[in-house]
C-alpha atoms as a PDB file:
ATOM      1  CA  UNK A   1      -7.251 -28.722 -48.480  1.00  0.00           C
ATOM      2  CA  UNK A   2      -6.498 -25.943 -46.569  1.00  0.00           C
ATOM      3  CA  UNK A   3      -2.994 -24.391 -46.039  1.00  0.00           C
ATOM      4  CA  UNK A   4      -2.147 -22.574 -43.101  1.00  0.00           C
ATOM      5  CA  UNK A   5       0.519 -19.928 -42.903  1.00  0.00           C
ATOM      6  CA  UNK A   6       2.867 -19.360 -40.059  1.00  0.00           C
ATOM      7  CA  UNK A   7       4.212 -15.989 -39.520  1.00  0.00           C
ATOM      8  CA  UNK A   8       6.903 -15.653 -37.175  1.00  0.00           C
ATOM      9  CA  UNK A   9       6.714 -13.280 -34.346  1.00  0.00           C
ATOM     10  CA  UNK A  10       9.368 -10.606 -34.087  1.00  0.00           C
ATOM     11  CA  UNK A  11       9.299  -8.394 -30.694  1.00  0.00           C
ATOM     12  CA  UNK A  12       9.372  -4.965 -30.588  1.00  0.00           C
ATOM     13  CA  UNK A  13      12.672  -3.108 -31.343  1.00  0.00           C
ATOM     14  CA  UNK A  14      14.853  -1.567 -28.651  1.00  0.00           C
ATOM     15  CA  UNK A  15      16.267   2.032 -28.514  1.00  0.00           C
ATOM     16  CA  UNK A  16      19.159   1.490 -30.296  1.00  0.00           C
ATOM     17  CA  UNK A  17      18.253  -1.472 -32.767  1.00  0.00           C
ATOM     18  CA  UNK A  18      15.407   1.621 -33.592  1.00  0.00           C
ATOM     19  CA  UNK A  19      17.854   4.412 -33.984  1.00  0.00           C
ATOM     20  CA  UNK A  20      20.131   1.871 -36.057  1.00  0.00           C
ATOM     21  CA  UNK A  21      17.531   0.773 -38.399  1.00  0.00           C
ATOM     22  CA  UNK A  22      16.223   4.479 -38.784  1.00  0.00           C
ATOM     23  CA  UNK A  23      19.667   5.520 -39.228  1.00  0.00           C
ATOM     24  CA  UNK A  24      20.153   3.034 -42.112  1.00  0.00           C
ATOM     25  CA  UNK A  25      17.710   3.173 -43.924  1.00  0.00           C
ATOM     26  CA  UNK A  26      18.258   7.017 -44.206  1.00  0.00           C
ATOM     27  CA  UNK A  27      21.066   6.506 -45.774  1.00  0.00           C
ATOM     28  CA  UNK A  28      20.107   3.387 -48.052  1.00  0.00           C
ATOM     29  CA  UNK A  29      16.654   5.765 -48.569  1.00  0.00           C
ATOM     30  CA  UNK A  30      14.704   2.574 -48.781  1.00  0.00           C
ATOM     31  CA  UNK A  31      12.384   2.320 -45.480  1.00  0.00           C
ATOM     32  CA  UNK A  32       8.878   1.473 -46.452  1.00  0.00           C
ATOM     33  CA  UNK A  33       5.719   3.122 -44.513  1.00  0.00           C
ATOM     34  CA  UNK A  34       4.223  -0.091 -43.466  1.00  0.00           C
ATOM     35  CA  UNK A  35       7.526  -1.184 -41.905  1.00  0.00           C
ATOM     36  CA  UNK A  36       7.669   1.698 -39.428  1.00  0.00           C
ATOM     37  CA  UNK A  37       3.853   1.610 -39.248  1.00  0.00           C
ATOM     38  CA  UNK A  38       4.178  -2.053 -38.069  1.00  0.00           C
ATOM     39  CA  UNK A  39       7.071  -0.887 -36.036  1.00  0.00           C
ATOM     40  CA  UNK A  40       5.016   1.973 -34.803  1.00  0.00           C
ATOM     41  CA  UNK A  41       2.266  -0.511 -33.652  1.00  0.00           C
ATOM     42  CA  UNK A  42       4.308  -3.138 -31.826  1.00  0.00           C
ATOM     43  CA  UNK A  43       6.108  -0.439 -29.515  1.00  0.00           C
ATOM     44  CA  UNK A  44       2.390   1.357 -28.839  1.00  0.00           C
ATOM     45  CA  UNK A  45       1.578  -2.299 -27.748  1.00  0.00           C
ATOM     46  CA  UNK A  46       4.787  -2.508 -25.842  1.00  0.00           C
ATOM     47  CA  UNK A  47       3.812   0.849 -23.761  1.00  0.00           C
ATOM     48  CA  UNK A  48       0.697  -0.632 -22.898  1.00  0.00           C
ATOM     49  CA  UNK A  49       1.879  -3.678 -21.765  1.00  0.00           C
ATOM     50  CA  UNK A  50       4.858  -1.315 -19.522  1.00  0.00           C
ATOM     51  CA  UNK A  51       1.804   1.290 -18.462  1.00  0.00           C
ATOM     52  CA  UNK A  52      -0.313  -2.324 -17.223  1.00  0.00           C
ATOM     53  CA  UNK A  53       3.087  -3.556 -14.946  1.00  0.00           C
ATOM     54  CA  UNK A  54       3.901  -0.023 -13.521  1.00  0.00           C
ATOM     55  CA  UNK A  55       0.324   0.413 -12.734  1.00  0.00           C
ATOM     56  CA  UNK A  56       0.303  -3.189 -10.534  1.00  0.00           C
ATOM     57  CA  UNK A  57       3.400  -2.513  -9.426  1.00  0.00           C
ATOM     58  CA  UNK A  58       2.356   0.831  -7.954  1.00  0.00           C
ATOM     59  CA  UNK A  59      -0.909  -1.209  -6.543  1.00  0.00           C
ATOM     60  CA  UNK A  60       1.425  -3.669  -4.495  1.00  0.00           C
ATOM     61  CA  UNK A  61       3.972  -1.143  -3.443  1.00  0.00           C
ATOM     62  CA  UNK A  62       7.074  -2.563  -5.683  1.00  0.00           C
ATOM     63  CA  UNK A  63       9.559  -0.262  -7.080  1.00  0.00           C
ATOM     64  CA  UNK A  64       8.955   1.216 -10.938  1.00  0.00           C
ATOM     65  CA  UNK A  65      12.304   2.421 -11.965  1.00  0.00           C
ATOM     66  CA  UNK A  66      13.694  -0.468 -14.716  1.00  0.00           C
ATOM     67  CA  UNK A  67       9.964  -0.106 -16.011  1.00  0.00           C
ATOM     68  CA  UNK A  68       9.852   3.496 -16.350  1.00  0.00           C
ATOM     69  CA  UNK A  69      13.190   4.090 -17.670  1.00  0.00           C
ATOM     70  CA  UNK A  70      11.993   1.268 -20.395  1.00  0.00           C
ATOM     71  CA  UNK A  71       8.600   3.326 -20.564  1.00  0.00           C
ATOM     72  CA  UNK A  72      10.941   6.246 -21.548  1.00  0.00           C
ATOM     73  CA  UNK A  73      12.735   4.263 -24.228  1.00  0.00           C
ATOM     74  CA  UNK A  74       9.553   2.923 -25.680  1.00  0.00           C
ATOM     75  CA  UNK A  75       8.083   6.340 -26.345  1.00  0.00           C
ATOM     76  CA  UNK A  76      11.059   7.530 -27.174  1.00  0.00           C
ATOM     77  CA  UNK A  77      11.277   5.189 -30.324  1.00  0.00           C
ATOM     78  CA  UNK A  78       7.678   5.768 -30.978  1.00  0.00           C
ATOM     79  CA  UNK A  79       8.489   9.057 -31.403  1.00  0.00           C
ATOM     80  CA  UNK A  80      11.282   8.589 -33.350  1.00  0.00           C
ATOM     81  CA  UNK A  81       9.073   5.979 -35.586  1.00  0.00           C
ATOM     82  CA  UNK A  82       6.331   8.528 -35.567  1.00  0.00           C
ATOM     83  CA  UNK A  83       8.739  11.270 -36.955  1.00  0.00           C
ATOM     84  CA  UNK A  84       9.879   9.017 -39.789  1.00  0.00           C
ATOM     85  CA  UNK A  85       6.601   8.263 -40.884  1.00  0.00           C
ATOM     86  CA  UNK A  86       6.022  11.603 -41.327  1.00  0.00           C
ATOM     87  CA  UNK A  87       9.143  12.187 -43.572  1.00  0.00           C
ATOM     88  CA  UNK A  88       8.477   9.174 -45.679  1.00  0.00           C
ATOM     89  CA  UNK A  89       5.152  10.352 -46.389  1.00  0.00           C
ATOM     90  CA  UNK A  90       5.935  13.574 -47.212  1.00  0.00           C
ATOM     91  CA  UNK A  91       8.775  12.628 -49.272  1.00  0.00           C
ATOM     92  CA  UNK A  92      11.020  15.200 -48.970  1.00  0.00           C
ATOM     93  CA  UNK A  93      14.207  13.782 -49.038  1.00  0.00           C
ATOM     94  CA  UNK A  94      15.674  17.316 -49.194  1.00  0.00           C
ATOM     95  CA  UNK A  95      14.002  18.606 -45.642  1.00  0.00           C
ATOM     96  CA  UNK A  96      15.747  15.785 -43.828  1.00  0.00           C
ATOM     97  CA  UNK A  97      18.395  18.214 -42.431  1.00  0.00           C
ATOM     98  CA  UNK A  98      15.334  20.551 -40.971  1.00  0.00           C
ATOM     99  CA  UNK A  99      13.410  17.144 -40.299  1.00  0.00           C
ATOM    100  CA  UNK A 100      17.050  16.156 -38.106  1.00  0.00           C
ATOM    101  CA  UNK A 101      17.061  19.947 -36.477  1.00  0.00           C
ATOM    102  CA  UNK A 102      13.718  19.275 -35.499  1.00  0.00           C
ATOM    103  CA  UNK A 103      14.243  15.983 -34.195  1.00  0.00           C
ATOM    104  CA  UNK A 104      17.251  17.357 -32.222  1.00  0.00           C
ATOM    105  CA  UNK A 105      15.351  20.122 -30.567  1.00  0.00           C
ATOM    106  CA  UNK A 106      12.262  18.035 -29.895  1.00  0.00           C
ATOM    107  CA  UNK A 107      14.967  15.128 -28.252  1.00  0.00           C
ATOM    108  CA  UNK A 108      16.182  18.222 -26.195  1.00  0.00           C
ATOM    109  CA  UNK A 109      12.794  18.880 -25.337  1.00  0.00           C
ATOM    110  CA  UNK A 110      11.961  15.572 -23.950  1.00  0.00           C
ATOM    111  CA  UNK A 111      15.382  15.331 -22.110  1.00  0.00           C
ATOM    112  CA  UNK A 112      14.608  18.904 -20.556  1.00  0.00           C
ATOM    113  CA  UNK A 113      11.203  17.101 -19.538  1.00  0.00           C
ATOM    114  CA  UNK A 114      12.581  13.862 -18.236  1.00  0.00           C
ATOM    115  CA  UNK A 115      15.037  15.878 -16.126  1.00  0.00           C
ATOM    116  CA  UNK A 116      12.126  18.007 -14.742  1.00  0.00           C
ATOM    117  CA  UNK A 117       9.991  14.701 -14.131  1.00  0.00           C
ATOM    118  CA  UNK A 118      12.854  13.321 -12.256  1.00  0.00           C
ATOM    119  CA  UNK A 119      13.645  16.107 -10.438  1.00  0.00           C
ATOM    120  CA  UNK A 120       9.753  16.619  -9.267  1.00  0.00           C
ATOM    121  CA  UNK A 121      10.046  12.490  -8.747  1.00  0.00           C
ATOM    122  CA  UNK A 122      12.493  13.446  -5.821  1.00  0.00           C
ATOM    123  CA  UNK A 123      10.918  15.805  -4.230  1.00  0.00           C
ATOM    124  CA  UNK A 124       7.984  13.906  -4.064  1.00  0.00           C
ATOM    125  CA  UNK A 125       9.883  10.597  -2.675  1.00  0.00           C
ATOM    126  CA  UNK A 126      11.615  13.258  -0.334  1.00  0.00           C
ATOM    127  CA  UNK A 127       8.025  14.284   0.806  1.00  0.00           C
ATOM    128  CA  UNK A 128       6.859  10.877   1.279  1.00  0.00           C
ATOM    129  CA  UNK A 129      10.148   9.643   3.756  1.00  0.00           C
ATOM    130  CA  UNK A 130       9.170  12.756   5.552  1.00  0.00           C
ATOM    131  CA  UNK A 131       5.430  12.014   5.842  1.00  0.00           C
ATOM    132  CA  UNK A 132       6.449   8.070   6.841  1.00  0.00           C
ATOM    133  CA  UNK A 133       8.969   9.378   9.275  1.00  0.00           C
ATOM    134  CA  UNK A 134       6.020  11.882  10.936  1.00  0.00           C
ATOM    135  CA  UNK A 135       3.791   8.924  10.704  1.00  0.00           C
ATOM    136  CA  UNK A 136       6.275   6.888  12.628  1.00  0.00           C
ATOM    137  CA  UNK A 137       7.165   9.156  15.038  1.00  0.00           C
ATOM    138  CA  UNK A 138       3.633   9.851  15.838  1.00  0.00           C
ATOM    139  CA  UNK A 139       2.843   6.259  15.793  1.00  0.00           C
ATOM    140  CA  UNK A 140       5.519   5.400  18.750  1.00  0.00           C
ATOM    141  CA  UNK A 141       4.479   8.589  20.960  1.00  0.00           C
ATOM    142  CA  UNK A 142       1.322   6.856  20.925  1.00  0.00           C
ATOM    143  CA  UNK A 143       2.848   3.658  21.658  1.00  0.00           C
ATOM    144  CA  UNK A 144       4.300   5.490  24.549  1.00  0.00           C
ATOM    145  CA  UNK A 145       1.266   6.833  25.460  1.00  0.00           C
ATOM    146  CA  UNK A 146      -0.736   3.947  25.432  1.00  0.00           C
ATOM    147  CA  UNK A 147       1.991   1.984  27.344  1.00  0.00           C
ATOM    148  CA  UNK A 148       1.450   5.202  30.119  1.00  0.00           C
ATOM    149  CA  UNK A 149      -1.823   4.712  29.770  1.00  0.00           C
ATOM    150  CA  UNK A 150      -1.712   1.170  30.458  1.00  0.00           C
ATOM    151  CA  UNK A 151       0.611   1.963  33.881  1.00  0.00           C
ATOM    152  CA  UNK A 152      -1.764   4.161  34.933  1.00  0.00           C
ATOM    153  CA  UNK A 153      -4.641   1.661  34.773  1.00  0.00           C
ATOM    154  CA  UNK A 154      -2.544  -0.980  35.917  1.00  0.00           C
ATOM    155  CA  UNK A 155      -1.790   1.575  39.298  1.00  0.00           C
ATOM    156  CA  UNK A 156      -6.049   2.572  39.456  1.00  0.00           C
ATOM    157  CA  UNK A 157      -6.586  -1.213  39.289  1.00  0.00           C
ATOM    158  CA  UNK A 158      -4.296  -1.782  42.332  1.00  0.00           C
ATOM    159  CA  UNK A 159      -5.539   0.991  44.052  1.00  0.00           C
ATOM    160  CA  UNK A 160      -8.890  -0.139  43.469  1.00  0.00           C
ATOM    161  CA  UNK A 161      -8.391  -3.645  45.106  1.00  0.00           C
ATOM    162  CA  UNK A 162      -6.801  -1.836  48.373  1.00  0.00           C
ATOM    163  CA  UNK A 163      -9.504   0.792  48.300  1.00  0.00           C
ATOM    164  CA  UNK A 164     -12.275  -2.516  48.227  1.00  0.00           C
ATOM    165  CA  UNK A 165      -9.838  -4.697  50.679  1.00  0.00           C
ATOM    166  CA  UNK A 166      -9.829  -1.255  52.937  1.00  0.00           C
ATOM    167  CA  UNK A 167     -13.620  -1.117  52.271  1.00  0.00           C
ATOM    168  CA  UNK A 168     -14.115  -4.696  53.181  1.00  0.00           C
ATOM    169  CA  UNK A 169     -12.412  -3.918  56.630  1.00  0.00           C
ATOM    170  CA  UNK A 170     -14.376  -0.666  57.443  1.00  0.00           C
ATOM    171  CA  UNK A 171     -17.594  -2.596  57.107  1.00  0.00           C
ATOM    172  CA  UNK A 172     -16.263  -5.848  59.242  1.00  0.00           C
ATOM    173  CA  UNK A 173     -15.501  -3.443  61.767  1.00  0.00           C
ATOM    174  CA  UNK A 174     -18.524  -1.282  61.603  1.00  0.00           C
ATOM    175  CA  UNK A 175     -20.392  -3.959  61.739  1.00  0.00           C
ATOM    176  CA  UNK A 176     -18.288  -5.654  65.030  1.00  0.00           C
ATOM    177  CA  UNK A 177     -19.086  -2.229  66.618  1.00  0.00           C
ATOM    178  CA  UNK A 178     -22.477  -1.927  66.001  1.00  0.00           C
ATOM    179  CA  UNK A 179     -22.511  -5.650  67.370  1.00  0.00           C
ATOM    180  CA  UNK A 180     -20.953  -4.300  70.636  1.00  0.00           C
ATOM    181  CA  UNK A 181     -23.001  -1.281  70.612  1.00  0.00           C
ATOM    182  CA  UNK A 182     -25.839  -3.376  70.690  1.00  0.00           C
ATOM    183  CA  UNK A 183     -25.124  -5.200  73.665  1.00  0.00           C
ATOM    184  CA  UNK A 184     -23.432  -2.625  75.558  1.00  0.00           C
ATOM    185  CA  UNK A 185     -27.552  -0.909  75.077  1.00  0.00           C
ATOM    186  CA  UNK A 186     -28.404  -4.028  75.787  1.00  0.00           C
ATOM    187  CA  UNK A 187     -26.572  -4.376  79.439  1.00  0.00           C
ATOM    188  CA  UNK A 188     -27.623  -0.665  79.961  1.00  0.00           C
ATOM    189  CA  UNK A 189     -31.140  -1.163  79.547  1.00  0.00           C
ATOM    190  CA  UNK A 190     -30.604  -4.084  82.162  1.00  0.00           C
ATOM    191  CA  UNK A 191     -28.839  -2.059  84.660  1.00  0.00           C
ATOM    192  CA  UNK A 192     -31.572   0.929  84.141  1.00  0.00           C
ATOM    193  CA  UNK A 193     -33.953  -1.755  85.004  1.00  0.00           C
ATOM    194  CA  UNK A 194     -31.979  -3.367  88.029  1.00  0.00           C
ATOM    195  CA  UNK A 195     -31.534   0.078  89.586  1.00  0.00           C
END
């Protein structure tokens, strides 16, 4: 007989059920390294999964911002979760408060980052409506263009059919005067022979 055993599946944290349950079990002092670990390993799935949708986003031209302000929370906790590994397995309950200066200067760190990232985000957004507006500017000039271009052909073509038509009528009439050259020689060469 064999017994199977169903696990249920619990999703990744959020930022603040994270920082709640980190913040807890500080105080209680009784979070266990294979907890966070587990943690630890469902969020690194989680950025994945976020780095795979912002990538196919990017590919079909959608906008990324929900997904990379999740991004941001996601490696924010794994951070976090990565920090608190390290204190449990150092087990030094007594460097928490450098552990917490730490983790304050290393969350300023990131925010100093994020703000740069963003800021560098704009200009390059900026730089890209510029480019699409030179792109579209220079696309209708050519539309004008071509449309001149198309006038102007349009004009040679006409000028072309009266230039033939005028052609046409040259050669009738050349030909209608060589016709009455012809027998005005003719009648000539009879009176030269009469006289």
């Amino acid at each position: 007989m064999v017994f199977y055993l169903q696990l249920e599946y619990v999703p990744p944290k959020s930022s603040a059920e994270v920082e709640a349950w980190i913040g807890l079990d500080i105080d209680r002092n009784n979070l266990k390294v294979d907890l966070v670990k587990e943690e630890l390993d469902k969020q690194h799935c989680l950025i994945d999964v976020l780095h795979s949708k912002i990538i196919e986003n990017h590919d079909r031209g959608f906008e990324t911002n929900d997904l990379d302000s999740q991004l941001w929370q996601v490696q924010n906790n794994i951070t976090t979760l990565k920090r608190r590994v390290k204190t449990l397995n150092e087990g030094q309950s007594g460097s928490c408060v450098n552990s917490r200066c730490i983790e304050i200067y290393e969350e300023k760190q990131l925010m100093a980052t994020q703000g740069m990232l963003k800021e560098d985000i704009r200009d390059e957004k900026r730089n890209i409506s510029e480019m699409c507006w030179k792109i579209e500017k220079n696309f209708s000039e050519s539309e004008k263009l071509s449309e001149k271009d198309q006038k102007e052909e349009e004009m040679w073509k006409e000028k072309c059919v009266l230039e033939e038509a005028a052609r046409s009528s040259l050669v009738e009439e050349i030909s209608k005067l060589r016709s009455s050259c012809a027998s005005l020689r003719a009648r000539l060469e009879m009176i030269s022979t009469e006289i």
